[in-house]
C-alpha atoms as a PDB file:
ATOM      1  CA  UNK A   1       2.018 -15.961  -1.192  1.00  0.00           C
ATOM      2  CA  UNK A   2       4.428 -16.687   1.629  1.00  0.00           C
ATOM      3  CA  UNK A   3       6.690 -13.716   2.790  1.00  0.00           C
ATOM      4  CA  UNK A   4      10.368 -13.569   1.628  1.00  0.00           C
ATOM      5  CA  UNK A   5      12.274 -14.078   5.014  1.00  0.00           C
ATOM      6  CA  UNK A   6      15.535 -12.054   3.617  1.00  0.00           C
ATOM      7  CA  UNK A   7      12.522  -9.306   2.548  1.00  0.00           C
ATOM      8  CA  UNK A   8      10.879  -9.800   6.421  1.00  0.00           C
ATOM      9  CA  UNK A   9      14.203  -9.068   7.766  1.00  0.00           C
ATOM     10  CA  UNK A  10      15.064  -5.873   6.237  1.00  0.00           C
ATOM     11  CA  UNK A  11      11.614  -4.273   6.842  1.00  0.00           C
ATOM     12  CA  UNK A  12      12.257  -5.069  10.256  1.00  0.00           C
ATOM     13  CA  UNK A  13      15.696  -3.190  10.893  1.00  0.00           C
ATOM     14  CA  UNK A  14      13.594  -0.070   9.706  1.00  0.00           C
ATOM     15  CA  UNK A  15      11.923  -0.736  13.043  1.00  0.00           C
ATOM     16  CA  UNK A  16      14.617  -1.187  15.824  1.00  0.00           C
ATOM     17  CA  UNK A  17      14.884   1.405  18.050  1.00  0.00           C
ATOM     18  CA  UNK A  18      18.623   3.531  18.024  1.00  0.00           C
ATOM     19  CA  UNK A  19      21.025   4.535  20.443  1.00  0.00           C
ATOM     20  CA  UNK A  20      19.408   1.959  22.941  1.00  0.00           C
ATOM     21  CA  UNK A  21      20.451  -0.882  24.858  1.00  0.00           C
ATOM     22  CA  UNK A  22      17.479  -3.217  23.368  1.00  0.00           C
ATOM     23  CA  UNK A  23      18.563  -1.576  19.802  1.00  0.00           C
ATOM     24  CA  UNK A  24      22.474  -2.820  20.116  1.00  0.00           C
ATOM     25  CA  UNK A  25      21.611  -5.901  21.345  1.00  0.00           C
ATOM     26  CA  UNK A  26      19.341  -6.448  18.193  1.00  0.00           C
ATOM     27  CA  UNK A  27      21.689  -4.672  15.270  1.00  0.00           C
ATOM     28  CA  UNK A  28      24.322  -7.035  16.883  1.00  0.00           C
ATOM     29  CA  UNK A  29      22.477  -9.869  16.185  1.00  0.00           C
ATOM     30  CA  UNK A  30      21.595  -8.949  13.158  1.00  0.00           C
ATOM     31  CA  UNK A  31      25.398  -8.413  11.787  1.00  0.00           C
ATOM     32  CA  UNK A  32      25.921 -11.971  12.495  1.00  0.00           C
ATOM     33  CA  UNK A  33      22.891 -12.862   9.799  1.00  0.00           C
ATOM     34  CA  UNK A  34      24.117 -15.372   7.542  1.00  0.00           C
ATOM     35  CA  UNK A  35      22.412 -12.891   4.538  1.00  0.00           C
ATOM     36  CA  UNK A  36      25.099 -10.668   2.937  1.00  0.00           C
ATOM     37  CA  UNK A  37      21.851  -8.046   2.146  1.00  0.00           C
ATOM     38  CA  UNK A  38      20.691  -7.951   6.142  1.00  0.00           C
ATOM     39  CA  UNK A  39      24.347  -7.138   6.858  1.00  0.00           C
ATOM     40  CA  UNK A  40      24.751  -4.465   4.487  1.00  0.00           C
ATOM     41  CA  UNK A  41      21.708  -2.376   5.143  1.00  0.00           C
ATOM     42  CA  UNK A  42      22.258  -2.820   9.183  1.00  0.00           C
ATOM     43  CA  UNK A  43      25.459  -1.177   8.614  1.00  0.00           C
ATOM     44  CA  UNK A  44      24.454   1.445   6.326  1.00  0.00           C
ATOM     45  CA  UNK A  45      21.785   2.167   9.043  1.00  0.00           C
ATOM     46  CA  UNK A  46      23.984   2.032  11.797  1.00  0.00           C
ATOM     47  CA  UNK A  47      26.897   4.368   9.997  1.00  0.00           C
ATOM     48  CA  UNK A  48      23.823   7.257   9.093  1.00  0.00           C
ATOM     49  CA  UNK A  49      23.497   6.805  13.048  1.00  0.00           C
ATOM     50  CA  UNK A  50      26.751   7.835  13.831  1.00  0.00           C
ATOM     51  CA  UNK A  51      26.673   4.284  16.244  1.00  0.00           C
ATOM     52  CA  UNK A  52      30.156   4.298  17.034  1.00  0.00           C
ATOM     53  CA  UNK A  53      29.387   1.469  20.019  1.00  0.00           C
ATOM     54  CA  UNK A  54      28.788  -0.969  17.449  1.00  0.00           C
ATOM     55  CA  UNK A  55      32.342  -0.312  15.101  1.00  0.00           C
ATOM     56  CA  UNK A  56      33.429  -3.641  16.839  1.00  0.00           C
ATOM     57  CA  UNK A  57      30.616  -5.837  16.008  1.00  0.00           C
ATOM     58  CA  UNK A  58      31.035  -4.623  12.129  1.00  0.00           C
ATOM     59  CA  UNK A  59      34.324  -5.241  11.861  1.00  0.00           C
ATOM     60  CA  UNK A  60      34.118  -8.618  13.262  1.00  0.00           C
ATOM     61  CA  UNK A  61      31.039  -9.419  10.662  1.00  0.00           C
ATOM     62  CA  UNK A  62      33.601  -7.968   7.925  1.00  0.00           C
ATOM     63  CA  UNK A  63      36.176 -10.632   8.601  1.00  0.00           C
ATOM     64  CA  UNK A  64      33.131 -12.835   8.728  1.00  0.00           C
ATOM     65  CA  UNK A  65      31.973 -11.653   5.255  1.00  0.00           C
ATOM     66  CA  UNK A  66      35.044 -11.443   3.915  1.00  0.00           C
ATOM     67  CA  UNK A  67      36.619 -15.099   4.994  1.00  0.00           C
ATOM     68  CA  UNK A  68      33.413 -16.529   2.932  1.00  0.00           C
ATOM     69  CA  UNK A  69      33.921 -14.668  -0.093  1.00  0.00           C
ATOM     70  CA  UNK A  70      31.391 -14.908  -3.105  1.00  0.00           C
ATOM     71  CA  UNK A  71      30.009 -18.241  -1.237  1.00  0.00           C
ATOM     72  CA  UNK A  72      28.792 -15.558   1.973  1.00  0.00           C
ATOM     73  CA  UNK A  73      29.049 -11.985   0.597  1.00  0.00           C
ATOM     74  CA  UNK A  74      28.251 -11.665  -3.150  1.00  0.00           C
ATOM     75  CA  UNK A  75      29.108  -9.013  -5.024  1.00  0.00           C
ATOM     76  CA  UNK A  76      30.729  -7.915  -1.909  1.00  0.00           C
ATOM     77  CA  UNK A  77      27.465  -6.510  -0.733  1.00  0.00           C
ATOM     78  CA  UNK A  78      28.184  -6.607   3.079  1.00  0.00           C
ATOM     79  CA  UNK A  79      31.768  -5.539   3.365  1.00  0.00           C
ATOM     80  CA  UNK A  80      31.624  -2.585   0.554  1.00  0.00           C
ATOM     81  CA  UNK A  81      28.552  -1.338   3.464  1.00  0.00           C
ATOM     82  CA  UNK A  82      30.623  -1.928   6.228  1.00  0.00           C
ATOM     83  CA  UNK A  83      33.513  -0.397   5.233  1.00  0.00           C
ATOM     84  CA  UNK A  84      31.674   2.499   4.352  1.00  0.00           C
ATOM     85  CA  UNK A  85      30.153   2.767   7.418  1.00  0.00           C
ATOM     86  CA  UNK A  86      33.195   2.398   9.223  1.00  0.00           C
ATOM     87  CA  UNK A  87      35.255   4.995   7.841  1.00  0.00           C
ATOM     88  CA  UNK A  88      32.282   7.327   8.293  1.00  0.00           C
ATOM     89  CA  UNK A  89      32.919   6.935  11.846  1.00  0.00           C
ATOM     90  CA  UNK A  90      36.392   7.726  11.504  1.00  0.00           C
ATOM     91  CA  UNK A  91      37.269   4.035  13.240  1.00  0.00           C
ATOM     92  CA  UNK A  92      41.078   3.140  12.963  1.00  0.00           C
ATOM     93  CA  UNK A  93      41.509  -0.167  12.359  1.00  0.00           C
ATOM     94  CA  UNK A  94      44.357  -0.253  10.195  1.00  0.00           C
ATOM     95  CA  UNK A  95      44.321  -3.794  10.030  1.00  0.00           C
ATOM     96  CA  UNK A  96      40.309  -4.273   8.607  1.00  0.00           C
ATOM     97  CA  UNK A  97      41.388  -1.267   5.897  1.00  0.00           C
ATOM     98  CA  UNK A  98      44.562  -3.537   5.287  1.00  0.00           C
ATOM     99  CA  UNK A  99      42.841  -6.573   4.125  1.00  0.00           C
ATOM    100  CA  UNK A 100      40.212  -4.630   2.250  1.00  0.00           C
ATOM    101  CA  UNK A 101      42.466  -3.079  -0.045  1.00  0.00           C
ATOM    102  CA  UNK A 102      44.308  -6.638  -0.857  1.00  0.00           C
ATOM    103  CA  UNK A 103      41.300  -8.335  -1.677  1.00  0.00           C
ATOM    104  CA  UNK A 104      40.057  -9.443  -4.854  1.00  0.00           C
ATOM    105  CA  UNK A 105      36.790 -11.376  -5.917  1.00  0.00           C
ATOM    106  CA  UNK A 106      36.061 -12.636  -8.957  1.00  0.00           C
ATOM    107  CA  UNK A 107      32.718 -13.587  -9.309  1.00  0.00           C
ATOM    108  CA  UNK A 108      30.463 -15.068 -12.748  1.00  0.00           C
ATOM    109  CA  UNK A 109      28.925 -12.866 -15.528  1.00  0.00           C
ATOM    110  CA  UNK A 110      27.416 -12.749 -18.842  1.00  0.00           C
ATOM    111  CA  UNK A 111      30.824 -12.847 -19.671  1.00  0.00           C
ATOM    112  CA  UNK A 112      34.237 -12.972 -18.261  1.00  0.00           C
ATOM    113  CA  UNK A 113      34.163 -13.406 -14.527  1.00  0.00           C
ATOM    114  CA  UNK A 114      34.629 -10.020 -13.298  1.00  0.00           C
ATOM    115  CA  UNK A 115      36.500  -8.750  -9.720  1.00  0.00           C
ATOM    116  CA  UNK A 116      33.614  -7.126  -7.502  1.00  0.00           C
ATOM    117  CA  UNK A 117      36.014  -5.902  -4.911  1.00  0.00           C
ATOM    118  CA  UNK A 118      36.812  -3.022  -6.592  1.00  0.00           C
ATOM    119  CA  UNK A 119      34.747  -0.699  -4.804  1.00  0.00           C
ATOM    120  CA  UNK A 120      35.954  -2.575  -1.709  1.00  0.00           C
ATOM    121  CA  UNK A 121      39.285  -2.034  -2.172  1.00  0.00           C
ATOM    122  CA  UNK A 122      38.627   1.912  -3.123  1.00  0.00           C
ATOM    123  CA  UNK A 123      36.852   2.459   0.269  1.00  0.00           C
ATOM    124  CA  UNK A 124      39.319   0.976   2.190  1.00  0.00           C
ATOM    125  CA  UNK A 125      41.979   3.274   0.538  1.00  0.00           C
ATOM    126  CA  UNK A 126      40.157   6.448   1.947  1.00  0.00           C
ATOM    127  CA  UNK A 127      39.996   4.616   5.285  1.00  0.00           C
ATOM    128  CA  UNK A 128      43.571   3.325   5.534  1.00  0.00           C
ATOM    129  CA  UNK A 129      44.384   7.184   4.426  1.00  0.00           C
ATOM    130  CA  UNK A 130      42.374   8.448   7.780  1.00  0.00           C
ATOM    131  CA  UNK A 131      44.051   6.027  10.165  1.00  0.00           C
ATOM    132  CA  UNK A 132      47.311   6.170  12.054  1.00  0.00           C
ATOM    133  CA  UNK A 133      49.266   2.922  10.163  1.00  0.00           C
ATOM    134  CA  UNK A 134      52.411   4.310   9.680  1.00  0.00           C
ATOM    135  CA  UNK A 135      53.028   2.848   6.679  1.00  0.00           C
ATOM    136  CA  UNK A 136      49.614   4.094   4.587  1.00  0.00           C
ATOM    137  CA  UNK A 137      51.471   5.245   1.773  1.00  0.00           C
ATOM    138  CA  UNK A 138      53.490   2.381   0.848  1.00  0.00           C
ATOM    139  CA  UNK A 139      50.769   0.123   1.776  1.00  0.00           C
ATOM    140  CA  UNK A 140      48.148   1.910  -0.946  1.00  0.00           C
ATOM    141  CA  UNK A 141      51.263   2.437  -3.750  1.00  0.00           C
ATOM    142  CA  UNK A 142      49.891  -1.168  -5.114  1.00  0.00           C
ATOM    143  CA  UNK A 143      46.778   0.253  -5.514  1.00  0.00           C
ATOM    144  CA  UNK A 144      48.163   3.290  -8.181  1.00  0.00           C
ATOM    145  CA  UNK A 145      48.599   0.112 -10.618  1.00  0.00           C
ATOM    146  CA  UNK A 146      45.259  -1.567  -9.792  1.00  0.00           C
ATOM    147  CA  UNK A 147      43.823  -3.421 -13.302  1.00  0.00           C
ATOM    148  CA  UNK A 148      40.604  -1.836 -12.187  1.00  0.00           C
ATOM    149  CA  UNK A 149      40.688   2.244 -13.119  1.00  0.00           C
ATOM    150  CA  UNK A 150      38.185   3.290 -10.158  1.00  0.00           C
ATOM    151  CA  UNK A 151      40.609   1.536  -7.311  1.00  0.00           C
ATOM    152  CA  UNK A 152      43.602   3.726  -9.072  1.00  0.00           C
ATOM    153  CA  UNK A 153      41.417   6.834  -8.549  1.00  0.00           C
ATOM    154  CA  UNK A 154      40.336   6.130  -5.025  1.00  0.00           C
ATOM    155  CA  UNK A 155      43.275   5.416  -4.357  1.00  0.00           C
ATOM    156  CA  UNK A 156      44.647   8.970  -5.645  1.00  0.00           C
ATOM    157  CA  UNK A 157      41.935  10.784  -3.513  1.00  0.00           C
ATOM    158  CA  UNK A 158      43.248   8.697   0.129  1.00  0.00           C
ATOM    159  CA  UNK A 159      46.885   9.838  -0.734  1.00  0.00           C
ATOM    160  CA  UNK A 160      45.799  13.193  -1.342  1.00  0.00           C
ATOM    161  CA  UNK A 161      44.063  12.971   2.196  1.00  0.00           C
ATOM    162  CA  UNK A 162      47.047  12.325   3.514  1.00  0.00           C
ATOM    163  CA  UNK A 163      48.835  15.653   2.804  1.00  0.00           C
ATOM    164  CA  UNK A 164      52.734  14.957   3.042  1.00  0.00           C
ATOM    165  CA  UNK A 165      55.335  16.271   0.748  1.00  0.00           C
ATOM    166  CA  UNK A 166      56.030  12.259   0.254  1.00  0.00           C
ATOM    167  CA  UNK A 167      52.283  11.838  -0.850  1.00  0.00           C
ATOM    168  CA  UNK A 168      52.353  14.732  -3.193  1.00  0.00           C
ATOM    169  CA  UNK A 169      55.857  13.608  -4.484  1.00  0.00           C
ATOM    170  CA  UNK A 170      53.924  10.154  -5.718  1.00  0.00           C
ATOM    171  CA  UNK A 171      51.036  11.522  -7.128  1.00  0.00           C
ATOM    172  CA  UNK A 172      53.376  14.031  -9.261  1.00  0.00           C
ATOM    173  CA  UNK A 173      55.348  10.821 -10.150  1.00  0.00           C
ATOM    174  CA  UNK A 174      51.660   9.220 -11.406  1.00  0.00           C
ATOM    175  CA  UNK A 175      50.542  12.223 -13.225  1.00  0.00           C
ATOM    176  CA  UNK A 176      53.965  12.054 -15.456  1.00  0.00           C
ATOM    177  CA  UNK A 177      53.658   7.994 -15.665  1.00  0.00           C
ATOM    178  CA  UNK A 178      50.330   8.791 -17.262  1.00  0.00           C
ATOM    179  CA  UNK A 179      47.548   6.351 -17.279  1.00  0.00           C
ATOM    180  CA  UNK A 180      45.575   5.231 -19.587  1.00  0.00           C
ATOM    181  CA  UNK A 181      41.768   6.569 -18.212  1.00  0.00           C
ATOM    182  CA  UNK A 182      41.042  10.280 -18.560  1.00  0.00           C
ATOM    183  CA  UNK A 183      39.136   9.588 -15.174  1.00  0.00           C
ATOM    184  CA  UNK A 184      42.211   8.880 -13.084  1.00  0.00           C
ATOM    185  CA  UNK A 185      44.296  11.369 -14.387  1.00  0.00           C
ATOM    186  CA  UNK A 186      41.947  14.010 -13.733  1.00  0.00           C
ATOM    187  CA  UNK A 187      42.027  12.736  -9.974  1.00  0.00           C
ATOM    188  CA  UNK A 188      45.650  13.472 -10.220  1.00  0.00           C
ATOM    189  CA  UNK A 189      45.455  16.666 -11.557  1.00  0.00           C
ATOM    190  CA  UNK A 190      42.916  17.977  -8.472  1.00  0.00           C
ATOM    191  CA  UNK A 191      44.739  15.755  -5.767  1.00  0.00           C
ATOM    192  CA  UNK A 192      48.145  17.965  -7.359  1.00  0.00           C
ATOM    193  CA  UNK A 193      46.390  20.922  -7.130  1.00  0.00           C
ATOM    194  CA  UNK A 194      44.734  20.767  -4.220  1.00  0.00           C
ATOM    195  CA  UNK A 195      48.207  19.417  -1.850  1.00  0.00           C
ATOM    196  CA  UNK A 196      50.649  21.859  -4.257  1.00  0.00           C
ATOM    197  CA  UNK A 197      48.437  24.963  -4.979  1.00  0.00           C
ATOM    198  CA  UNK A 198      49.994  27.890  -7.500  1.00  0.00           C
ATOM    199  CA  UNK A 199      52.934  25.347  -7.369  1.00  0.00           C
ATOM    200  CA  UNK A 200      51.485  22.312  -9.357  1.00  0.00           C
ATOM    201  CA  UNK A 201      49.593  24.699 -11.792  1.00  0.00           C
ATOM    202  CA  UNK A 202      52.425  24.744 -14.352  1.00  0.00           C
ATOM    203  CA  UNK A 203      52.222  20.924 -13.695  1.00  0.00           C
ATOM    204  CA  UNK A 204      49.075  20.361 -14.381  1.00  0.00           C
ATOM    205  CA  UNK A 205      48.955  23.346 -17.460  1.00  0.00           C
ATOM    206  CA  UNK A 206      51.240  21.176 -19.085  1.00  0.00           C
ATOM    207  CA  UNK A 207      48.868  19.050 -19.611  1.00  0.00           C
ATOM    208  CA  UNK A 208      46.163  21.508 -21.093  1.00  0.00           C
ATOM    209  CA  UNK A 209      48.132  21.073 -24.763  1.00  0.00           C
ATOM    210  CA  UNK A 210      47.885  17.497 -24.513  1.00  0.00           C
ATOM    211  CA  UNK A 211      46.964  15.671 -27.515  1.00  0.00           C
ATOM    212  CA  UNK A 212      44.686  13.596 -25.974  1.00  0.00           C
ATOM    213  CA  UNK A 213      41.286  15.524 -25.926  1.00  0.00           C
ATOM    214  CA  UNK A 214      40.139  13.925 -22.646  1.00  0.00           C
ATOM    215  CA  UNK A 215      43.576  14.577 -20.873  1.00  0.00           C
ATOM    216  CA  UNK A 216      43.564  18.121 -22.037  1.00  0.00           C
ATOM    217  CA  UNK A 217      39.767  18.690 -20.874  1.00  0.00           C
ATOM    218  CA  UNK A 218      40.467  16.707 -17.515  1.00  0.00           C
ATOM    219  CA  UNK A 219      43.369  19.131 -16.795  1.00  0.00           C
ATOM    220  CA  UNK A 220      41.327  22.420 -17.997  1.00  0.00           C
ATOM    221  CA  UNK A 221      38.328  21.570 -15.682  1.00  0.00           C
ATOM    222  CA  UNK A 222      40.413  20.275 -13.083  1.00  0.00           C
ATOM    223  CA  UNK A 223      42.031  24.281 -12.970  1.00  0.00           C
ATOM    224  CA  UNK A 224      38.956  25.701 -12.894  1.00  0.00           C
ATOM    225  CA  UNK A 225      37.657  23.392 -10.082  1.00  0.00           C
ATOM    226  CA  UNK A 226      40.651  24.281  -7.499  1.00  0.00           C
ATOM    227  CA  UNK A 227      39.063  27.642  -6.968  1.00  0.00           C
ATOM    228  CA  UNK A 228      42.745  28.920  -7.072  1.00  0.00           C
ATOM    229  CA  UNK A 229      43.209  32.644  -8.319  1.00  0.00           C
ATOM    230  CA  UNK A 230      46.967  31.864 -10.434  1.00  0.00           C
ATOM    231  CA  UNK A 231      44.445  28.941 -11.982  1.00  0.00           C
ATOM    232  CA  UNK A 232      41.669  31.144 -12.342  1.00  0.00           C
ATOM    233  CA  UNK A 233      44.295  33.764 -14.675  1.00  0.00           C
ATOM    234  CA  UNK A 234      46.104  30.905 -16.188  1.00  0.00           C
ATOM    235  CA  UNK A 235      42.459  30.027 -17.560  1.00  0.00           C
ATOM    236  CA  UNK A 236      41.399  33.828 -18.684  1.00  0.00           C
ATOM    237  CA  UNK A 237      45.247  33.802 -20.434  1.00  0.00           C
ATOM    238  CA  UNK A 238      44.511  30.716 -21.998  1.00  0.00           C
ATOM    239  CA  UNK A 239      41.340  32.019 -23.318  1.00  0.00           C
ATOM    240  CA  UNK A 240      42.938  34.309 -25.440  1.00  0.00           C
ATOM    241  CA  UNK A 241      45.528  32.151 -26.705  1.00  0.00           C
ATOM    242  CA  UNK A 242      42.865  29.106 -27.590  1.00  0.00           C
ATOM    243  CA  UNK A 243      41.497  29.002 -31.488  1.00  0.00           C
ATOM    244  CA  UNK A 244      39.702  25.716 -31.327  1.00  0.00           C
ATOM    245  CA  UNK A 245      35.879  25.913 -30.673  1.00  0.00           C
ATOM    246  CA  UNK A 246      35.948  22.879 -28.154  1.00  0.00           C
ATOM    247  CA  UNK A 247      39.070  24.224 -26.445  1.00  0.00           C
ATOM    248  CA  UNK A 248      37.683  27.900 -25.906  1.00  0.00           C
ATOM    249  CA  UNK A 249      34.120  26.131 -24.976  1.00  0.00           C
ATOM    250  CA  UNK A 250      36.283  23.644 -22.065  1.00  0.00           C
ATOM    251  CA  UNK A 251      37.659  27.038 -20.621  1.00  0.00           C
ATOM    252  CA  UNK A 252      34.794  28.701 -20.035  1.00  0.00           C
ATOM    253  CA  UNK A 253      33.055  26.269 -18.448  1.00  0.00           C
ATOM    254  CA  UNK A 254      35.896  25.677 -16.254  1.00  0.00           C
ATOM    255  CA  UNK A 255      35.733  29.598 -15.123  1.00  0.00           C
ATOM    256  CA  UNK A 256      31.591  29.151 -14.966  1.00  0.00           C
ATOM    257  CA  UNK A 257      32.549  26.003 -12.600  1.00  0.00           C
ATOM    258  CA  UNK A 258      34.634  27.465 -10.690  1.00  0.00           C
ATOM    259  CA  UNK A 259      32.158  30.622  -9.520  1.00  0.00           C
ATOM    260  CA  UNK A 260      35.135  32.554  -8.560  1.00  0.00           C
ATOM    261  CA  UNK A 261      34.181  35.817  -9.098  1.00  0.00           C
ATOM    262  CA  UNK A 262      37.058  36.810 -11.247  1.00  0.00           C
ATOM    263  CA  UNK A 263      35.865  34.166 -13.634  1.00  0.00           C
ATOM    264  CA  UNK A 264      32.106  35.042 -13.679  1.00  0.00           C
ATOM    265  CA  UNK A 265      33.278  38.587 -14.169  1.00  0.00           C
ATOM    266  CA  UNK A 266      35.444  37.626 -16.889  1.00  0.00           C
ATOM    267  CA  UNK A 267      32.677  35.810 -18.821  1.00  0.00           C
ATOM    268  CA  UNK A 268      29.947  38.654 -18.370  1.00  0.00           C
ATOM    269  CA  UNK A 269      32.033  41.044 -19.682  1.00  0.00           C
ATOM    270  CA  UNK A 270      32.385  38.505 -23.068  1.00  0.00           C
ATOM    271  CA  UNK A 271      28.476  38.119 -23.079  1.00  0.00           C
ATOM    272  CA  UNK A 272      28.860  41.913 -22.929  1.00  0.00           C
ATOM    273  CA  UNK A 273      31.707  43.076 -25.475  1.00  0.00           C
ATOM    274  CA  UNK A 274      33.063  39.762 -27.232  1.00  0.00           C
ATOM    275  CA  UNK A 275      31.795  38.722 -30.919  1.00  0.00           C
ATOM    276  CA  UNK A 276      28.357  37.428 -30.808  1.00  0.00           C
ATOM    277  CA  UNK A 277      29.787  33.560 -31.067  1.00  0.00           C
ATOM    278  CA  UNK A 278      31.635  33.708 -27.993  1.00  0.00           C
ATOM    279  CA  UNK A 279      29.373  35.713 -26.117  1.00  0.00           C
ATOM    280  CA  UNK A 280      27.088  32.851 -27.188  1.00  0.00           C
ATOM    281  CA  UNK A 281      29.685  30.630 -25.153  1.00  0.00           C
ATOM    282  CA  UNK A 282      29.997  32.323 -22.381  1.00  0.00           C
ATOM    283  CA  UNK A 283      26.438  32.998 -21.877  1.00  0.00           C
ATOM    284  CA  UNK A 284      26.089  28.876 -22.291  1.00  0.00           C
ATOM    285  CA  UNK A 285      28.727  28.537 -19.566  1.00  0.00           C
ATOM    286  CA  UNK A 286      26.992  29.973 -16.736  1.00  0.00           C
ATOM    287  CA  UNK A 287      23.910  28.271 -18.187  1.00  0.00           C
ATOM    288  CA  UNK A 288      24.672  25.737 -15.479  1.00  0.00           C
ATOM    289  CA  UNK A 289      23.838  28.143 -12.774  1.00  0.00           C
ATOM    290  CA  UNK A 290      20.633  28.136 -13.878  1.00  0.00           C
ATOM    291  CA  UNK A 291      18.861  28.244 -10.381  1.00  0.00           C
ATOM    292  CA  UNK A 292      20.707  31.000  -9.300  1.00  0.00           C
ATOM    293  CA  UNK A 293      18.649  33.936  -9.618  1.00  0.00           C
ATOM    294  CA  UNK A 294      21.167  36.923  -8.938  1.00  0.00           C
ATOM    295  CA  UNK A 295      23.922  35.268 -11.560  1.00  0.00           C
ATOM    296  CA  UNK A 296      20.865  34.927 -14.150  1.00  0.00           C
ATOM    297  CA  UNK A 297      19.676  38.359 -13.565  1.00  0.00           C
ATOM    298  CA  UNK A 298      23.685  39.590 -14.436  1.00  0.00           C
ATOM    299  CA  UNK A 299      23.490  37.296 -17.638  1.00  0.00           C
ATOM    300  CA  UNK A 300      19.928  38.725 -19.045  1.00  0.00           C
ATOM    301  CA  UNK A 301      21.783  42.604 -17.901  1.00  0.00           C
ATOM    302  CA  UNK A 302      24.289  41.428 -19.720  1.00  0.00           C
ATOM    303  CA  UNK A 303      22.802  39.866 -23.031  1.00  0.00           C
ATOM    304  CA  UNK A 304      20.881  43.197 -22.683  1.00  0.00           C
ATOM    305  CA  UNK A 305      23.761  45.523 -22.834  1.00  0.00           C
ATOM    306  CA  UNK A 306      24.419  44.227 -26.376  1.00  0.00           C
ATOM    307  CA  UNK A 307      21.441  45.560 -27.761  1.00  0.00           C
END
């Protein structure tokens, strides 16, 4: 059986030599390849190099890649790589990010065709975020509205990158729009939390009574994951104000998530004195931490203690 070229090719960039002269001459051949799939995994290797002297020969194979479309780069193999390698390296081409995060490509399926530049356009958010364009934020404010749910969240995580009272001012204004996937809202309420701290907790708590069941977990866990202390009482205050079984289960594993140690305090002591059912709970919650011996030793003292 004759050797796949395409199969050939990629064995062989396992093989070039980095950080040499002979090596950049050869991965910047090899970014000119007319196969989307040599591209790709030249760049990947390149970015996990940290080969900042070859940023210019990727970005001039992206505009390659992406010119051609589907008919050069399917399933936007090449340029999803590239751009990932690229903002890696921190490179600051405002104008590469640019036309990522406009482009669309819809491409055949068992179905409907379906856009694969989704993931394109969500990398390219984060690395518009980490340049110096002046005008990031209204340039990624299309992307809030994207059809596709995972460019909306990516595109929540560059503004939060960002930092400025102006970016925390529009994700506040997308957390009260709503939107219809528990996934990007819970982006919101982390990207709020982390730019606002104790401020955007009453924002975000707001949510916690939602009657949505996926909003209100999204906005429980997101509390728990900011590591803040006011989030870390809000959760211990809502404990005791929560009836529901899947309400009181959400905040504890936010608290066991969280491994403040206020909040793994706060659920030994319910292993310890609480009714058996929620020590139940909160000995399940820090069943996550599993492979942490000290913690488990506290939970076995503490299922002890009961008798």
């Amino acid at each position: 059986m004759k050797n796949d070229p395409i199969e050939s090719a990629l064995a062989r960039l396992d093989e070039i030599p980095l950080h040499t002269p002979a090596g950049k001459a050869e991965f910047a051949k090899t970014l000119t390849a007319k196969s989307n799939l040599i591209v790709a995994k030249a760049a990947r290797l390149i970015g996990a190099a940290h080969w900042i002297d070859l940023n210019d020969q990727m970005a001039a194979a992206f505009s390659r890649m992406l010119a051609k479309g589907a008919t050069l780069d399917k399933a936007c193999a090449a340029t999803i790589a590239i751009a990932r390698s690229l903002v890696e390296l921190e490179y600051d081409a405002p104008d590469l990010f640019l036309q990522g995060i406009r482009h669309v490509q819809m491409e055949g399926s068992y179905g409907p065709p379906i856009d694969t530049a989704a993931e394109l356009r969500e990398v390219c958010a984060m690395g518009l975020a980490n340049s110096t364009y002046p005008h990031k934020l209204r340039d990624l404010l299309p992307l809030l509205v994207d059809k596709e749910w995972r460019v909306r969240a990516g595109a929540i995580r560059a503004i939060a990158v960002i930092g400025t009272e102006s970016a925390s001012l529009l994700l506040r204004f997308k957390m009260l729009s709503r939107d219809k996937d528990p996934e990007v809202m819970s982006e919101c309420f982390m990207a709020v939390l982390q730019l606002d701290g104790t401020e955007g907790i009453p924002l975000v708590a707001a949510f916690a009574s939602s009657n949505d069941p996926e909003v209100r977990e999204a906005a429980i866990l997101a509390m728990g994951a900011s590591r803040r202390p006011a989030a870390i009482d809000w959760l211990i205050a809502q404990f005791a104000d929560t009836v529901d079984p899947p309400g009181r289960k959400c905040i504890l594993l936010s608290l066991s998530t969280s491994r403040v140690e206020a909040a793994v305090a706060f659920l030994l002591d319910l292993i310890r004195t609480a009714s058996p059912a929620t020590s139940r709970l909160a000995a399940d919650s820090l069943s996550i931490h599993s492979r942490d011996e000290q913690l488990r030793a506290q939970i076995e003292d503490a299922v002890l203690s009961r008798g």
